[in-house]
Protein backbone atom coordinates (compact mmCIF):
# COMPACT_ATOMS: atom_id res chain seq x y z
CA UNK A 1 14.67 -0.53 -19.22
CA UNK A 2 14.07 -0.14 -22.71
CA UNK A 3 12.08 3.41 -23.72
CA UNK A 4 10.94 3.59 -26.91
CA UNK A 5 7.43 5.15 -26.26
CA UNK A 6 8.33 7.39 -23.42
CA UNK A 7 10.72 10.00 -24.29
CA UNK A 8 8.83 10.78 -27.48
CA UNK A 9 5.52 10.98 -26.04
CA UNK A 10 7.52 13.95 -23.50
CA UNK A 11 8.47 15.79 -26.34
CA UNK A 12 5.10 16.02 -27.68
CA UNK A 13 3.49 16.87 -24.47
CA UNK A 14 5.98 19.86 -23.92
CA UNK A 15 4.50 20.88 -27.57
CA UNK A 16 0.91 20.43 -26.52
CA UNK A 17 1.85 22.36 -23.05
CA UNK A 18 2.71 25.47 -25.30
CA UNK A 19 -0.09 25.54 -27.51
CA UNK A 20 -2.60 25.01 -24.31
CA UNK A 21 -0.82 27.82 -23.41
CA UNK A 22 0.43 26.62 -20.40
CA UNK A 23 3.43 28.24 -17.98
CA UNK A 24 5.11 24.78 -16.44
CA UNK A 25 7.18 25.71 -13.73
CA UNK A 26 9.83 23.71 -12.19
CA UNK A 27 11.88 24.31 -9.44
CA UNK A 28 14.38 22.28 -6.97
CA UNK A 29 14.28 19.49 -9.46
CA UNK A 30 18.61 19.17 -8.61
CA UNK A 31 16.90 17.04 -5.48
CA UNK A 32 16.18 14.59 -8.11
CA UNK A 33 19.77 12.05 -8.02
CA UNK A 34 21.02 11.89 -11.57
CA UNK A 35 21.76 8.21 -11.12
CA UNK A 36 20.05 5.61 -8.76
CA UNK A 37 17.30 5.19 -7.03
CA UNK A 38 14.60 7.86 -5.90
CA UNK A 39 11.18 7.48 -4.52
CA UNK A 40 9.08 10.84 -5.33
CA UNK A 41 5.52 11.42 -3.07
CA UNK A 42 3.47 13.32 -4.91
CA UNK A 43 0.30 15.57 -3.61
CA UNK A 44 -2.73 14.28 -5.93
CA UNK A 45 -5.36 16.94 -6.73
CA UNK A 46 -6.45 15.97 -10.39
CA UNK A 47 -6.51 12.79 -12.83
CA UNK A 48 -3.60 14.04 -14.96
CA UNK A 49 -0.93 15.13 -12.03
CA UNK A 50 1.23 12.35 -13.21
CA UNK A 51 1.57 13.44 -16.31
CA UNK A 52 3.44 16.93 -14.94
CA UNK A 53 5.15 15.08 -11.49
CA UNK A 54 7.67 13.60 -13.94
CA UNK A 55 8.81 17.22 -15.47
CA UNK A 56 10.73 17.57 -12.12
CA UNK A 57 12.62 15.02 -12.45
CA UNK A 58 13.17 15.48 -16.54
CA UNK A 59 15.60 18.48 -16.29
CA UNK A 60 18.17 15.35 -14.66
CA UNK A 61 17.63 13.47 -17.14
CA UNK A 62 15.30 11.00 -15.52
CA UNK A 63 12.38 9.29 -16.32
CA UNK A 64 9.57 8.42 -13.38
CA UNK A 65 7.77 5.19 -13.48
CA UNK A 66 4.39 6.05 -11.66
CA UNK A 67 2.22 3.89 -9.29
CA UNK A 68 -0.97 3.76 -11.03
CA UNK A 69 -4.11 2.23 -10.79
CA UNK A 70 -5.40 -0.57 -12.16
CA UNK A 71 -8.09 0.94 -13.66
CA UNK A 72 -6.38 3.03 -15.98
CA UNK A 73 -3.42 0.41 -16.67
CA UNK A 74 -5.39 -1.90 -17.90
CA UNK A 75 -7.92 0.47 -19.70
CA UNK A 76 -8.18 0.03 -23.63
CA UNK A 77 -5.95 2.49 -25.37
CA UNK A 78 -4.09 4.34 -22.91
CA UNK A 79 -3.89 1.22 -20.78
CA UNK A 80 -1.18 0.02 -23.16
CA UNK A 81 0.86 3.07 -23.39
CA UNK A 82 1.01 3.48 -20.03
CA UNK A 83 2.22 -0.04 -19.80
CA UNK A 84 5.14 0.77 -22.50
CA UNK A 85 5.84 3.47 -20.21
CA UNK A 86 7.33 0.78 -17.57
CA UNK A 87 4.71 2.35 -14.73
CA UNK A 88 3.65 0.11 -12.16
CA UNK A 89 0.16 -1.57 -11.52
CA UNK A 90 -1.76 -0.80 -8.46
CA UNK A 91 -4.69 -2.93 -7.13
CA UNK A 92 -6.06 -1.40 -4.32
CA UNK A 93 -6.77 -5.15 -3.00
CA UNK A 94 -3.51 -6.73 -3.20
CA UNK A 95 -1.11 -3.36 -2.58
CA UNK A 96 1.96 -5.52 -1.54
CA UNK A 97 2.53 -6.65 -5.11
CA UNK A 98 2.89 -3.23 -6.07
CA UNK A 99 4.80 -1.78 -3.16
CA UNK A 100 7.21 -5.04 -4.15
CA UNK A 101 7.48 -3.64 -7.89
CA UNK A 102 8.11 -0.97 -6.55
CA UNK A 103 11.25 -1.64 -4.57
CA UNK A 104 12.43 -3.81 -7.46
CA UNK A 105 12.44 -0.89 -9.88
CA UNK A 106 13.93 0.79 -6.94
CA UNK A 107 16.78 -1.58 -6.51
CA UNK A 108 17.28 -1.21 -9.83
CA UNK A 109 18.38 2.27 -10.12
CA UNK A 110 14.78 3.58 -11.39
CA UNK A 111 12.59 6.24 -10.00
CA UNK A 112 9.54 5.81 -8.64
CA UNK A 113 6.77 8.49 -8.30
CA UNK A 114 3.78 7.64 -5.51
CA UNK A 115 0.93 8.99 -4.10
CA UNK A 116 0.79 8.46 -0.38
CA UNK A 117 -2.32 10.01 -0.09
CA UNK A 118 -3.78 6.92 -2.57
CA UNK A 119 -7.19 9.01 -3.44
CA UNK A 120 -7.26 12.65 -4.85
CA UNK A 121 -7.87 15.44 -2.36
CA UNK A 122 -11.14 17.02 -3.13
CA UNK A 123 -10.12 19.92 -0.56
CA UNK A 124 -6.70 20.43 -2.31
CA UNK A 125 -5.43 20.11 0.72
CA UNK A 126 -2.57 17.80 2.10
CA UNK A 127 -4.66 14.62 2.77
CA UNK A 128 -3.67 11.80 5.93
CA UNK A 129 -1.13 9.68 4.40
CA UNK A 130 -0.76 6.22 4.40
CA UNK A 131 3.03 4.93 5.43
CA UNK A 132 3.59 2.96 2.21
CA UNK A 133 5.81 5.85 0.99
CA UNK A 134 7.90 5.73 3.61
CA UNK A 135 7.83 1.70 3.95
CA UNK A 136 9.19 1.62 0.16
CA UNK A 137 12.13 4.07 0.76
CA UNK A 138 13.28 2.67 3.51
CA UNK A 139 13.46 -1.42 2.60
CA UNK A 140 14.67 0.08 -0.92
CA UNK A 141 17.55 2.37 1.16
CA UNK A 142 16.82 5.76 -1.56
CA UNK A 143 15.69 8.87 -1.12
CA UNK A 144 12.43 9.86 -0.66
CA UNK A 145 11.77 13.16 -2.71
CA UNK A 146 8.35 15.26 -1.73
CA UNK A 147 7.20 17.10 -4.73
CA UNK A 148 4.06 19.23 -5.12
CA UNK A 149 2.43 19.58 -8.57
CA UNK A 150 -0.17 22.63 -8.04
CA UNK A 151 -2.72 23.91 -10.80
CA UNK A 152 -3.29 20.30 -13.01
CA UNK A 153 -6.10 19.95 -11.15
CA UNK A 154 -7.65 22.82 -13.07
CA UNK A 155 -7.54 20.29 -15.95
CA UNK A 156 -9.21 17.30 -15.08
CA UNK A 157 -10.34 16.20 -11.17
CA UNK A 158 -13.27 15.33 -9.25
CA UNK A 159 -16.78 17.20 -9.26
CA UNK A 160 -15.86 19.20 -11.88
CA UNK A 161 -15.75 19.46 -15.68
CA UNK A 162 -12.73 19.06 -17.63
CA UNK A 163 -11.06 22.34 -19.14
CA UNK A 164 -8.60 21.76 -21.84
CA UNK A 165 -9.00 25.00 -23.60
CA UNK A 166 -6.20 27.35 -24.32
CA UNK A 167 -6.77 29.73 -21.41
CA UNK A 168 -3.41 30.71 -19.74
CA UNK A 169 -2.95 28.18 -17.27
CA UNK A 170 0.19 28.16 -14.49
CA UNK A 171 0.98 25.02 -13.52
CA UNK A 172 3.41 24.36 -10.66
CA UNK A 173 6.06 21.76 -9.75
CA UNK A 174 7.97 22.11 -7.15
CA UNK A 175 10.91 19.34 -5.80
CA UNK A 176 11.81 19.20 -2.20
CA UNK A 177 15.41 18.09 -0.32
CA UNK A 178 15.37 14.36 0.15
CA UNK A 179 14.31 12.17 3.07
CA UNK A 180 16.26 9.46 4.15
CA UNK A 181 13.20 7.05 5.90
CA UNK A 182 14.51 4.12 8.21
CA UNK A 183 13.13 0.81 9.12
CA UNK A 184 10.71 0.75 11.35
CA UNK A 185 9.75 4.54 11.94
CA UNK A 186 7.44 4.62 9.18
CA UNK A 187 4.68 6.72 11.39
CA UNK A 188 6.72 9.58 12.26
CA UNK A 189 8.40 9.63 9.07
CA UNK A 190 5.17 9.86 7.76
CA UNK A 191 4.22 12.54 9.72
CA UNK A 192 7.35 14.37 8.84
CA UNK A 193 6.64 13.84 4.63
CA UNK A 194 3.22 15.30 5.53
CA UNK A 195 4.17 18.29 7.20
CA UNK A 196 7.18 19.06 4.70
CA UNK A 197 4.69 18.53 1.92
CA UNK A 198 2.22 20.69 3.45
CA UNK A 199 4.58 23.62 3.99
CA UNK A 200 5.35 22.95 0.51
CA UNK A 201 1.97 23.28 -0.70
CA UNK A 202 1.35 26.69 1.21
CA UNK A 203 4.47 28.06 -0.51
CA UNK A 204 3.30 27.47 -4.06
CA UNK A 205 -0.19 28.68 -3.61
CA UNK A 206 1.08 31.18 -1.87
CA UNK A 207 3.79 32.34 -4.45
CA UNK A 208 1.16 31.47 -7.61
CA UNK A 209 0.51 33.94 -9.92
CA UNK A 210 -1.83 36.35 -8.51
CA UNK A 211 -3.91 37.48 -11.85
CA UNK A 212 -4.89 33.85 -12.22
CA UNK A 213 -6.04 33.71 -7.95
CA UNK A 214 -9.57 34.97 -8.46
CA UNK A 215 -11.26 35.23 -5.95
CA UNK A 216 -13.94 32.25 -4.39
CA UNK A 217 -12.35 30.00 -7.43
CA UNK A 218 -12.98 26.65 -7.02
CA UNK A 219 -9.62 25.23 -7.34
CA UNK A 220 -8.39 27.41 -4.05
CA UNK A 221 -8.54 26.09 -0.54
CA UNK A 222 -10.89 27.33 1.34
CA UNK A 223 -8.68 28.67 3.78
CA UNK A 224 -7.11 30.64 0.96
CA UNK A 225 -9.97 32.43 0.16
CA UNK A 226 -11.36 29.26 -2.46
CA UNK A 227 -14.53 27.63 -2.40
CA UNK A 228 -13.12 24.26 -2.42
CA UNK A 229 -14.51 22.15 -0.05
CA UNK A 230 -12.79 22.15 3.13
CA UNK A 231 -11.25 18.76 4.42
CA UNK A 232 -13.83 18.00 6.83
CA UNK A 233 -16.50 18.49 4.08
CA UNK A 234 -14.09 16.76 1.48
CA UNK A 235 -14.02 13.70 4.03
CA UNK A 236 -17.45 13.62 4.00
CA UNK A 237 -17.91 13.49 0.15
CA UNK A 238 -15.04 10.80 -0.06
CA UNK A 239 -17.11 8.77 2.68
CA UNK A 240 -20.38 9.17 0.44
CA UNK A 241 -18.56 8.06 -2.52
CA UNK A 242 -17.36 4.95 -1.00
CA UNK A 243 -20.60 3.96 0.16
CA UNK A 244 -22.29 4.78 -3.29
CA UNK A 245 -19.44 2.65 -5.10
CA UNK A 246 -19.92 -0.10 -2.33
CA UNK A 247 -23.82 -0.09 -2.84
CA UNK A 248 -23.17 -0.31 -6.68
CA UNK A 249 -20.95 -3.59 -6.22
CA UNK A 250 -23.32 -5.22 -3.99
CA UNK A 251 -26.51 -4.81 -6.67
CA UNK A 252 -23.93 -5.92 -9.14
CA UNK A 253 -23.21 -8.98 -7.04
CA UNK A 254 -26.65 -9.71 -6.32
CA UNK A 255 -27.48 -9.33 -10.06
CA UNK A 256 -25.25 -11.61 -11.10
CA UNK A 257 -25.97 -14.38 -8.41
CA UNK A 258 -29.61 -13.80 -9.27
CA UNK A 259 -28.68 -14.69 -13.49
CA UNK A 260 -27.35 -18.02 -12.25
CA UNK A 261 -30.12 -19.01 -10.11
């Protein structure tokens, strides 16, 4: 694919990262193949993990075309340079399309960064995934890469306002060993991504810098001494927010049938 947006717009993030004073930390990113095809699943926590889940694969040379939303690809502005960046288009209604992109770019030596949890975590926690992950890497025959991005979230995610001031800020990505999914054994691969990613997760909280850890911080698991929600509460806020969204597109509906009447 031709780049011409995409490796300049890296070099001026790494520039931005330094004057937001920000500590990006990258490690195991020699899972990432230098050539080929490789899925990576990435934990989502925050709006703008994508923008720090391709640095692990960066120090091989590699760019990642993200699944993204809809929403944001085809937003004005930074709808089209995410476009130019060759990432792929999710809608949520018609996900095969995308999963199909997706093993095209594949096939075509590219890789691919997904979220198999589809929704940010409000809990920070590992979230259930969903098997498309696991489905893509194994009709596409590559690896499939966890990778944990810890401390974007601190940036820009749910319930909370954004902070883009220039307040040390550590943020974490850390690259796991491959996993080789196969046909048909999506559920217990799944189960297998979840629990590597998991142990993953506990390893970088549990290894990030301490003077930035304060205690009852918002951005901590609860079960790390955070007041983030914990999953059972996050589960219930997610369930809320569906039904508010699903209330708002029925009154839209009914608006609009009511205009043509």
């Amino acid at each position: 694919m031709l780049d011409i947006t995409y490796p300049p717009v890296i070099v001026a993030a790494k520039t931005l990262f330094k004057l937001m004073r920000q500590d990006v930390v990258v490690s195991g990113s020699e899972n990432v193949p230098r050539k080929g095809g490789a899925l990576l699943a990435i934990n989502h926590t925050g709006y703008v993990d994508f923008i720090y889940g391709g640095a692990g694969a960066e120090p091989q040379k590699r760019l990642v075309r993200f699944m993204i939303k809809k929403e944001m690809m085809d937003a004005p502005g930074v709808g089209h340079l995410l476009r130019s960046f060759h990432h792929i288009r999710v809608d949520r209604g018609s996900g095969e399309q995308s999963a199909r992109t997706a093993i095209e770019y594949l096939n075509a030596g590219e890789v691919v960064g997904i979220y198999p949890e589809a929704t940010i975590s409000r809990s920070f926690e590992i979230k259930e995934l969903k098997s498309g992950a696991t489905r893509i890497a194994a009709e596409a025959d590559v690896p499939l890469i966890p990778v944990i991005v810890w401390g974007a979230h601190r940036l820009m995610t749910k319930d909370h306002d954004k902070d883009f001031s220039r307040s040390p800020k550590t943020i974490i990505v850390k690259v796991g060993e491959p996993m080789y999914p196969q046909a048909g054994n999506a559920a217990e691969d799944t189960q297998q991504l979840r629990a590597t990613m998991q142990r993953m997760l506990d390893e970088v909280i549990a290894n990030y810098p301490e003077s930035e850890k304060q205690p009852g911080s918002w951005w901590i698991p609860a079960r790390f001494g955070g007041s983030a929600p914990t999953p059972e509460k996050a589960a219930e806020l997610d369930a809320a927010e569906l039904r508010e969204r699903a209330a708002k597109r029925a009154a839209k509906a009914a608006e609009k049938k009511s205009g043509k009447k």
